[in-house]
C-alpha atoms as a PDB file:
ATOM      1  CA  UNK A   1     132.344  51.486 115.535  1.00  0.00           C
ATOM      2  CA  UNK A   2     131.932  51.049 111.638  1.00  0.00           C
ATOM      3  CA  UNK A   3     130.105  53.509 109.908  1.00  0.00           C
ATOM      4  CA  UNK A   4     125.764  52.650 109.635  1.00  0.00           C
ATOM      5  CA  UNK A   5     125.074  51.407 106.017  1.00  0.00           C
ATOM      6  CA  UNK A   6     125.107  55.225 104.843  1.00  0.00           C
ATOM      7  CA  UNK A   7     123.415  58.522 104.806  1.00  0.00           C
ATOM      8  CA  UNK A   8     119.996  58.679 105.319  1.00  0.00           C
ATOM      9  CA  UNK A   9     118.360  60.130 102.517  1.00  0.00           C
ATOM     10  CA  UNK A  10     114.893  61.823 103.377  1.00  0.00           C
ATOM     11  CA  UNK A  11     113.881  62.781  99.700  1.00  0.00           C
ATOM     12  CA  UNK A  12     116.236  63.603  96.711  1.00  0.00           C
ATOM     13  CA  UNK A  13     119.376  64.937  97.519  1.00  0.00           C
ATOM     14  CA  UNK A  14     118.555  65.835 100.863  1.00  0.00           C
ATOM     15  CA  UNK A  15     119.857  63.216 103.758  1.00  0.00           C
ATOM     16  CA  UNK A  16     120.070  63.072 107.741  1.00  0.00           C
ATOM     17  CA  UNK A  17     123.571  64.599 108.811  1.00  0.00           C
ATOM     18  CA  UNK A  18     125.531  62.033 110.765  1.00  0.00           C
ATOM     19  CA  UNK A  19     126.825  65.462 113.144  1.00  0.00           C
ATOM     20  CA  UNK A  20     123.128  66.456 114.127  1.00  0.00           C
ATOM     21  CA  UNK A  21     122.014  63.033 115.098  1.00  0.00           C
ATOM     22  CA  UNK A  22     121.977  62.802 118.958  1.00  0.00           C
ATOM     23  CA  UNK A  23     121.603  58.993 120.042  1.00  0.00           C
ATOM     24  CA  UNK A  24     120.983  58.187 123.893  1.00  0.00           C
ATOM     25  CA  UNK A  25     120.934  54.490 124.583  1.00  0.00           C
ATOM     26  CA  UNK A  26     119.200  52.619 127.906  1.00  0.00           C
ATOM     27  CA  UNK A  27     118.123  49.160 129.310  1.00  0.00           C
ATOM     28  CA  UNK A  28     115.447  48.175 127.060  1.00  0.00           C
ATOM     29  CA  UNK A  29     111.984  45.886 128.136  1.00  0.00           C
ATOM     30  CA  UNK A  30     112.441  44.213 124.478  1.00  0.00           C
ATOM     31  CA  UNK A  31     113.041  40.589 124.077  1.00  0.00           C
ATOM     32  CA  UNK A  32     116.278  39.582 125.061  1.00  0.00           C
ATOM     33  CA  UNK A  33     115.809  37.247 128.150  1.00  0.00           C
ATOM     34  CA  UNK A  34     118.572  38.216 131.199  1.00  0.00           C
ATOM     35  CA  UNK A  35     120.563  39.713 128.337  1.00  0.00           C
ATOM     36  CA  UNK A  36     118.434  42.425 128.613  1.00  0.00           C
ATOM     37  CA  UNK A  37     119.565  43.279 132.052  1.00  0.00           C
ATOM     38  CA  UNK A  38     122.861  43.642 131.256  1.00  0.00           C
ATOM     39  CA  UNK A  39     123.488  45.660 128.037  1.00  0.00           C
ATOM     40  CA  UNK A  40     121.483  48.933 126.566  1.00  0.00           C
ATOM     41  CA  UNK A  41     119.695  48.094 123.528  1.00  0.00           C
ATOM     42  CA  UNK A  42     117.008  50.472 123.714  1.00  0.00           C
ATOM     43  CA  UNK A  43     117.913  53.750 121.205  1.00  0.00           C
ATOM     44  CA  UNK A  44     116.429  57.361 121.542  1.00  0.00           C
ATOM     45  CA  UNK A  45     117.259  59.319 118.408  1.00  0.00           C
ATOM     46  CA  UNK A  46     116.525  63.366 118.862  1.00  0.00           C
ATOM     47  CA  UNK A  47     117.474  65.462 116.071  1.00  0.00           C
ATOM     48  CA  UNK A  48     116.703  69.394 116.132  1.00  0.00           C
ATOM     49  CA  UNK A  49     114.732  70.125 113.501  1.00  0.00           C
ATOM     50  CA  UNK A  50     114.235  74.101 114.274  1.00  0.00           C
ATOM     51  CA  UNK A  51     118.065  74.405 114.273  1.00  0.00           C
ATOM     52  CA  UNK A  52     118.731  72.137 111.617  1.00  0.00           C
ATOM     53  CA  UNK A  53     121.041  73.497 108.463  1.00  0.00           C
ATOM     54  CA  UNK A  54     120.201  70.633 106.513  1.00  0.00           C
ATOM     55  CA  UNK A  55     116.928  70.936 105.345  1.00  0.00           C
ATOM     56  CA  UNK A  56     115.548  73.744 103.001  1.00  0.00           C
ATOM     57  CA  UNK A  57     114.082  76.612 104.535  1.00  0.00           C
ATOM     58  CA  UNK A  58     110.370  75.548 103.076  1.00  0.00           C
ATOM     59  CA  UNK A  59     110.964  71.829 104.286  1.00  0.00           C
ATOM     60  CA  UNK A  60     111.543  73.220 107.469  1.00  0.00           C
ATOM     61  CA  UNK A  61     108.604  75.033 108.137  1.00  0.00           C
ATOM     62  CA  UNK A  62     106.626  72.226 106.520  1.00  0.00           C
ATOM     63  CA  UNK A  63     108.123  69.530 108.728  1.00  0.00           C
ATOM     64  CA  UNK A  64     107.750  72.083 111.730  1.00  0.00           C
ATOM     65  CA  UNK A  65     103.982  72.923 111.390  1.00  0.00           C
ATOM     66  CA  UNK A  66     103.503  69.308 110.651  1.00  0.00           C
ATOM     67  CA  UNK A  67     104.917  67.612 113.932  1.00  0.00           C
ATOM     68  CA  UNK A  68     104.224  70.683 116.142  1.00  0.00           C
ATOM     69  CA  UNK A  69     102.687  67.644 118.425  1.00  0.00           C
ATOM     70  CA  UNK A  70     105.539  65.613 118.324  1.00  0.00           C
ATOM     71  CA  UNK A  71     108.133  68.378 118.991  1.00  0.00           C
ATOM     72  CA  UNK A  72     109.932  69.115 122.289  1.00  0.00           C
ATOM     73  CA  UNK A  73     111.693  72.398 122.265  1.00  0.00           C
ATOM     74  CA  UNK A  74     112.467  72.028 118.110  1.00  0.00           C
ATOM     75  CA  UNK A  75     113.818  68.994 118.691  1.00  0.00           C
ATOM     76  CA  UNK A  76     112.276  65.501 117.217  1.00  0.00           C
ATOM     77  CA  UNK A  77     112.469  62.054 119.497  1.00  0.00           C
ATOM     78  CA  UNK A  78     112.129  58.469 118.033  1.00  0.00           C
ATOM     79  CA  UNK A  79     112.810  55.403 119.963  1.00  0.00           C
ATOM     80  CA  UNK A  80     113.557  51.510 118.827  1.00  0.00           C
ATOM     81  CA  UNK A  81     113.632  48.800 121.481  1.00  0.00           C
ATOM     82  CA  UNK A  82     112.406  45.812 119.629  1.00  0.00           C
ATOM     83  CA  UNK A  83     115.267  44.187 118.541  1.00  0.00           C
ATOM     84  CA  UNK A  84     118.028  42.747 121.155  1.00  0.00           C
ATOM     85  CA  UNK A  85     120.646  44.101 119.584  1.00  0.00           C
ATOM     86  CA  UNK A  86     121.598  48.338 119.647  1.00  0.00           C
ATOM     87  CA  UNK A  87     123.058  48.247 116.755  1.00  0.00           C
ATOM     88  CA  UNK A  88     119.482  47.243 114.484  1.00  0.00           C
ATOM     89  CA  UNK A  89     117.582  49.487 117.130  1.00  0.00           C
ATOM     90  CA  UNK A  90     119.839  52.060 115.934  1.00  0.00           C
ATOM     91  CA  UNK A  91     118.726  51.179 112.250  1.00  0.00           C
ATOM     92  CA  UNK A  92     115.206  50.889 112.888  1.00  0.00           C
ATOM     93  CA  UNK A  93     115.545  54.484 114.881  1.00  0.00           C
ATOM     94  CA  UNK A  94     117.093  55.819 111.769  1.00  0.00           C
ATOM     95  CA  UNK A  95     114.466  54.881 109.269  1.00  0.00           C
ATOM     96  CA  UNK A  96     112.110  56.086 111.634  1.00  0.00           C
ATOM     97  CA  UNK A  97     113.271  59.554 111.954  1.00  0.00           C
ATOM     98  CA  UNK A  98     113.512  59.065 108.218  1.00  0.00           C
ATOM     99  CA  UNK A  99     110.881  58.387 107.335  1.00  0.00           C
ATOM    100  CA  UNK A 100     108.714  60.880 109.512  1.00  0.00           C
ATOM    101  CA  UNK A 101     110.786  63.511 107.840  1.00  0.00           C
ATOM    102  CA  UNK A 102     109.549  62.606 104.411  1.00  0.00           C
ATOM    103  CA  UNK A 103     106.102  62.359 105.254  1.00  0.00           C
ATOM    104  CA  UNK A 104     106.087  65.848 106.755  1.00  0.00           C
ATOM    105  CA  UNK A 105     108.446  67.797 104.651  1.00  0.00           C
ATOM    106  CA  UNK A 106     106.362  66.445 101.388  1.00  0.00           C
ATOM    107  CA  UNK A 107     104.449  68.740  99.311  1.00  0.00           C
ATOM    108  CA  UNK A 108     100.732  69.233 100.314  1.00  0.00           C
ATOM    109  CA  UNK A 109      97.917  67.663  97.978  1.00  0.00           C
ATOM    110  CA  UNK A 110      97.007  69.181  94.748  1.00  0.00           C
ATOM    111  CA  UNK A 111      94.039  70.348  95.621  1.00  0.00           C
ATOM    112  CA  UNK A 112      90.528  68.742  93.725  1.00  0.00           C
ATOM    113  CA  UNK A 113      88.869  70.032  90.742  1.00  0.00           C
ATOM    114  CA  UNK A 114      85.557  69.743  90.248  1.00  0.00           C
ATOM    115  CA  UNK A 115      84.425  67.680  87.577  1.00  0.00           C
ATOM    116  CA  UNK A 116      80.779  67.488  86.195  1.00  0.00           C
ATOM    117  CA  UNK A 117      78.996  64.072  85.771  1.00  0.00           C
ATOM    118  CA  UNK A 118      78.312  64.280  81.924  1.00  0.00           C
ATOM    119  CA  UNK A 119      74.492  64.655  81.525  1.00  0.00           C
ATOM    120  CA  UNK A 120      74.519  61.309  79.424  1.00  0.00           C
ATOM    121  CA  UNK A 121      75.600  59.185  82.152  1.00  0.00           C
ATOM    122  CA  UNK A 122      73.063  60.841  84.502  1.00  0.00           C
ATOM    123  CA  UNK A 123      70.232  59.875  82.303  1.00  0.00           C
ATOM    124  CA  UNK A 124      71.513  56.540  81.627  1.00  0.00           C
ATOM    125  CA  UNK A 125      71.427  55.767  85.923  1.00  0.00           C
ATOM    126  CA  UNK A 126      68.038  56.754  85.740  1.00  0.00           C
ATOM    127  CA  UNK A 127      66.670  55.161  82.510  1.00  0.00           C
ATOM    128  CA  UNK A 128      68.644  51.773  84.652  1.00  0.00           C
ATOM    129  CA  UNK A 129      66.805  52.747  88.050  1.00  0.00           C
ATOM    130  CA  UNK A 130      63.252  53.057  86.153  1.00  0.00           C
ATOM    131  CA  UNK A 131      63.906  49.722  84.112  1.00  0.00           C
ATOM    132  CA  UNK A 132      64.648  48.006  87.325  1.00  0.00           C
ATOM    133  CA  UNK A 133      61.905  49.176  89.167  1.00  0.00           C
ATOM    134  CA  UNK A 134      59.299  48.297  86.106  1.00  0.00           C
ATOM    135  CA  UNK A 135      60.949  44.762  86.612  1.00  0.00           C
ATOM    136  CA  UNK A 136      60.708  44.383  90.461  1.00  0.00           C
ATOM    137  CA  UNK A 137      56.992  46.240  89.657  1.00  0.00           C
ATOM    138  CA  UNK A 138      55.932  43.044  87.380  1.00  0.00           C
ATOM    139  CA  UNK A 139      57.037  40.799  90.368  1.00  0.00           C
ATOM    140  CA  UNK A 140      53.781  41.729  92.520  1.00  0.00           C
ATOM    141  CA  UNK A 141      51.026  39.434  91.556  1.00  0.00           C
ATOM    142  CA  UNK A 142      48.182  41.998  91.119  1.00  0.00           C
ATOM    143  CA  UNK A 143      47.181  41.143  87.389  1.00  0.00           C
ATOM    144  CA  UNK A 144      47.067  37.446  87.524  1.00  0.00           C
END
């Protein structure tokens, strides 16, 4: 089997190792008319990310804390199935897991700082509001 079109790189330097990457494969309900009966297309990927070497120590506990919900025992599950052949489930697994990673191994938000409204900008919305309300005032036709 050739080689899949290279490491997957989560963010930076930092890539998927080929060695931790534990594929199961199993009749899938995808499209693939009888085909489907007959060959296993559908792709589980696990990977154990609370035994994992490859990413650093603060990703880890990141990514951990992050997918808490998602995690079985440490160890991460994505499955592909929409595609007839294994070989671009396996792709579509592997830039699943991929992506996942990134999301919850990146940094948190910088957090907000308060700004204030400059005062001039304040009085200018309400010099506005009063001129419109004069104008929908001089609508009513009281002084006719």
């Amino acid at each position: 089997m050739g080689a899949m079109s290279g490491p997957y790189v989560i963010r930076g330097s930092v890539s998927l190792p080929e060695a931790e990457l534990m594929w199961r494969f199993s009749r899938s309900s995808g499209p693939g008319g009888q085909h489907v009966n007959t060959s296993d297309s559908q792709v589980e990927l696990r990977f154990d990310l609370a035994a994992t070497e490859s990413l650093p120590e603060v990703w880890k506990a990141r990514a951990l804390q992050r997918l808490e919900s998602r995690l079985v025992g440490g160890v991460i599950a994505v499955r592909a199935s929409e595609h007839r052949s294994q070989w671009r489930n396996r792709e579509t697994a592997l830039v699943r897991l991929a992506s996942l990673l990134a999301e919850a191994t990146a940094p948190p938000p910088r957090p907000r700082r308060k700004t204030r409204i400059p005062r001039g900008i304040n009085e200018r919305r309400l010099r506005e509001k009063k001129q419109r309300g004069e104008t929908k005032r001089g609508r009513s036709g009281r002084d006719w």
